[in-house]
C-alpha atoms as a PDB file:
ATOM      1  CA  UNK A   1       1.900 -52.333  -7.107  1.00  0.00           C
ATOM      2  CA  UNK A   2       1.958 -50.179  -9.884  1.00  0.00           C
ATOM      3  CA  UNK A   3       3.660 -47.638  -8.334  1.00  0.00           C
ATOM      4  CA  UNK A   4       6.627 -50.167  -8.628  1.00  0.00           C
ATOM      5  CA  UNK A   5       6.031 -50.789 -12.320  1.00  0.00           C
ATOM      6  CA  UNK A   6       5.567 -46.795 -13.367  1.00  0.00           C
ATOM      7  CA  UNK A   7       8.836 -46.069 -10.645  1.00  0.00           C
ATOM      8  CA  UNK A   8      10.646 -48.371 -13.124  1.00  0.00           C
ATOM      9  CA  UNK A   9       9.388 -46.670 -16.309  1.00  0.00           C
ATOM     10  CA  UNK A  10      10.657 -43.743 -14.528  1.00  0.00           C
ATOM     11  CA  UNK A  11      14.131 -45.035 -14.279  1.00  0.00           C
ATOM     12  CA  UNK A  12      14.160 -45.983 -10.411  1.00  0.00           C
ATOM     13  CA  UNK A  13      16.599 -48.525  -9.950  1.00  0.00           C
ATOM     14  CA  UNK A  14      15.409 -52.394  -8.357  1.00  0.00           C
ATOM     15  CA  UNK A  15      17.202 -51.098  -5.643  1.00  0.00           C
ATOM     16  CA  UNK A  16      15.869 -48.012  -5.152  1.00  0.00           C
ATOM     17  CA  UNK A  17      12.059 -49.419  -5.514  1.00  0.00           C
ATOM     18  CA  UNK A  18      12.781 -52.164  -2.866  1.00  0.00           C
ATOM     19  CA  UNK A  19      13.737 -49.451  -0.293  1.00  0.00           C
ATOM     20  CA  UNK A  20      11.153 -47.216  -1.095  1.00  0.00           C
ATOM     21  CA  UNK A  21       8.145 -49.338  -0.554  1.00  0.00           C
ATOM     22  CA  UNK A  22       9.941 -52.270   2.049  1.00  0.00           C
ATOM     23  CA  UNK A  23      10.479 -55.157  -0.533  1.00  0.00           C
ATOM     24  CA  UNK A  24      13.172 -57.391  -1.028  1.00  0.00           C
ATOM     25  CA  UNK A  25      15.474 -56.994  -3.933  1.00  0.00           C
ATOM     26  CA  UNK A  26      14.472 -59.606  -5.830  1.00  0.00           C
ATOM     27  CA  UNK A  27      10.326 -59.088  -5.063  1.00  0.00           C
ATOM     28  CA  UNK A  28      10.530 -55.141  -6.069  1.00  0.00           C
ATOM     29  CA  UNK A  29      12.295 -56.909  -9.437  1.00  0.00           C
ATOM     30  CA  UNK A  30       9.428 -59.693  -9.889  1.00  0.00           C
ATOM     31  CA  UNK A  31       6.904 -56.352  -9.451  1.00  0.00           C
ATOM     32  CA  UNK A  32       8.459 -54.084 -11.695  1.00  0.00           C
ATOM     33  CA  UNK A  33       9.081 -57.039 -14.836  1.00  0.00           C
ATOM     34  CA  UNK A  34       5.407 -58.288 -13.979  1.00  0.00           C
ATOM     35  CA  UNK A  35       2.813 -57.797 -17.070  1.00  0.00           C
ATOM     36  CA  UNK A  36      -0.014 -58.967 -15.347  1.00  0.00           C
ATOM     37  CA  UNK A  37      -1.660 -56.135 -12.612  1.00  0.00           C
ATOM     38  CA  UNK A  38      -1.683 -57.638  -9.149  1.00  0.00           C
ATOM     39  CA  UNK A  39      -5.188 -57.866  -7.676  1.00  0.00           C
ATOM     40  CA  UNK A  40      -5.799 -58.344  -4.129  1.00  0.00           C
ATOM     41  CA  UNK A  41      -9.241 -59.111  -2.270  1.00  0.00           C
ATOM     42  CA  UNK A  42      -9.906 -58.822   1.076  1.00  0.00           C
ATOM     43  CA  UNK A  43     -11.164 -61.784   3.032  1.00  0.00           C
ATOM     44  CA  UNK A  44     -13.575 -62.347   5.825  1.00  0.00           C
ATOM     45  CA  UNK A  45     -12.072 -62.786   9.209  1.00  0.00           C
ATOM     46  CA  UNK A  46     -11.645 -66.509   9.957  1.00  0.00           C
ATOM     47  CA  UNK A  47     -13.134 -67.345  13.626  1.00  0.00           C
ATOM     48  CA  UNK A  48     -11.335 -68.433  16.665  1.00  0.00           C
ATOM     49  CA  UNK A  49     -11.057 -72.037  17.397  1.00  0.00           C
ATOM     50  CA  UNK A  50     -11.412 -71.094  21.034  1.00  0.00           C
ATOM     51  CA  UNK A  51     -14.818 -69.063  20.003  1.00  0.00           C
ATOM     52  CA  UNK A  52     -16.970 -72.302  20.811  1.00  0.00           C
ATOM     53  CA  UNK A  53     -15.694 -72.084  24.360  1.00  0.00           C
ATOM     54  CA  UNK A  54     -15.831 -68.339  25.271  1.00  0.00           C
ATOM     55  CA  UNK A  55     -18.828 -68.122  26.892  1.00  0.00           C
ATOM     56  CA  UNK A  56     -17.063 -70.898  29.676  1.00  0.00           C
ATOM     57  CA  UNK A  57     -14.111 -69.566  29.812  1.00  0.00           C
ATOM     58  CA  UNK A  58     -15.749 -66.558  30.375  1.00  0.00           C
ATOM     59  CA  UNK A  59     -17.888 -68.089  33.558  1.00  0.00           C
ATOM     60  CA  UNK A  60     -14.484 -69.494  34.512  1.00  0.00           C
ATOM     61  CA  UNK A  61     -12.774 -65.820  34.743  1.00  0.00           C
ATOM     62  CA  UNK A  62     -15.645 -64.984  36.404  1.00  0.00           C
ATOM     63  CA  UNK A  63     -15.417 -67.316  38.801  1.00  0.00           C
ATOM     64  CA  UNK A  64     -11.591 -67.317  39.579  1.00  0.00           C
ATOM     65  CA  UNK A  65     -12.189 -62.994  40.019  1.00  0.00           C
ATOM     66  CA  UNK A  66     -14.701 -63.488  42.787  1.00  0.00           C
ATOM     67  CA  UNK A  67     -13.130 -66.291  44.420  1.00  0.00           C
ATOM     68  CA  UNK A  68      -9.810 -63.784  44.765  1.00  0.00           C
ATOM     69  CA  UNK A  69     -11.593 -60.938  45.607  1.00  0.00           C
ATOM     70  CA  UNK A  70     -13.521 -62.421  48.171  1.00  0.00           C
ATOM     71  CA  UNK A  71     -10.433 -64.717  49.824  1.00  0.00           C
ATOM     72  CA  UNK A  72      -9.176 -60.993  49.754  1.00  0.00           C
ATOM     73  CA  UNK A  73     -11.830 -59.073  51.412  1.00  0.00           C
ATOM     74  CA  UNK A  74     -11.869 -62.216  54.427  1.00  0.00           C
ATOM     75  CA  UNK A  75      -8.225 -61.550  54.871  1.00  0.00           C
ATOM     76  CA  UNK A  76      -8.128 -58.124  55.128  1.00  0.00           C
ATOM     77  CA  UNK A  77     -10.889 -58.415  57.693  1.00  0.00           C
ATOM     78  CA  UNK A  78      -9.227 -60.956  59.872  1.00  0.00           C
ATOM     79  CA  UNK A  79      -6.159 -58.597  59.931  1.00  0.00           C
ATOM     80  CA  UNK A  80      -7.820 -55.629  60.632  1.00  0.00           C
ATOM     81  CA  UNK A  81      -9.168 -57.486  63.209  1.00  0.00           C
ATOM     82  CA  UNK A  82      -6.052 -58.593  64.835  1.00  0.00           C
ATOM     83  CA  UNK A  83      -3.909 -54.990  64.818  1.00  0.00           C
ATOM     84  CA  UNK A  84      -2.589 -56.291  61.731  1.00  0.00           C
ATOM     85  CA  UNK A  85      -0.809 -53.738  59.685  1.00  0.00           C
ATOM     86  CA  UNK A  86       1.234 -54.591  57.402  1.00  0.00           C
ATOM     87  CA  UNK A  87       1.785 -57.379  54.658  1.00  0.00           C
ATOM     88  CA  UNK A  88       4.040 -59.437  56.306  1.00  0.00           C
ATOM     89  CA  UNK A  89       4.406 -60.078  59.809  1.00  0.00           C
ATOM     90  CA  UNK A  90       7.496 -61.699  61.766  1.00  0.00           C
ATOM     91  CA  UNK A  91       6.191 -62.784  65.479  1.00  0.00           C
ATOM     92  CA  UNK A  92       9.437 -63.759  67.768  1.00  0.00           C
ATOM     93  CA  UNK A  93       8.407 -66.076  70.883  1.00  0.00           C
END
């Protein structure tokens, strides 16, 4: 942030600080007064709580895919096999 604090020595106003770099009114004011120079780390990435599970739910997609694709495929086959052409079919007695 200390292109808030050297915008101020500058003579930018709070206001025109907070729209330059997104802040609110009162943070880009907090920045610009601040002595101390903000220091930020980066952190590791924090783990899913559904990672203990993935490899299941993974089997489970799996699964559900190739049940679909298969009721599918036997579908199509017993329309082909019955001059079946479309989606839907209406049959009036």
């Amino acid at each position: 942030m200390d292109g808030i604090r050297t915008g101020r020595q500058k003579g930018m106003s709070f206001a025109e600080i907070a729209r330059k770099y997104y802040l609110d009114l009162r943070i880009a004011k907090k920045y610009a007064m601040s002595e101390i120079k903000l220091v930020y780390k980066l952190t590791q990435p924090k783990p899913s709580k559904l990672d203990p599970y993935k490899q299941q739910i993974n089997v489970w997609l799996e699964e559900r895919h190739t049940a679909r694709h298969g009721y599918w495929k036997s579908s199509m086959i017993w329309a082909s096999g019955n001059t079946y052409s479309g989606l839907f079919s209406i049959s009036c007695l």
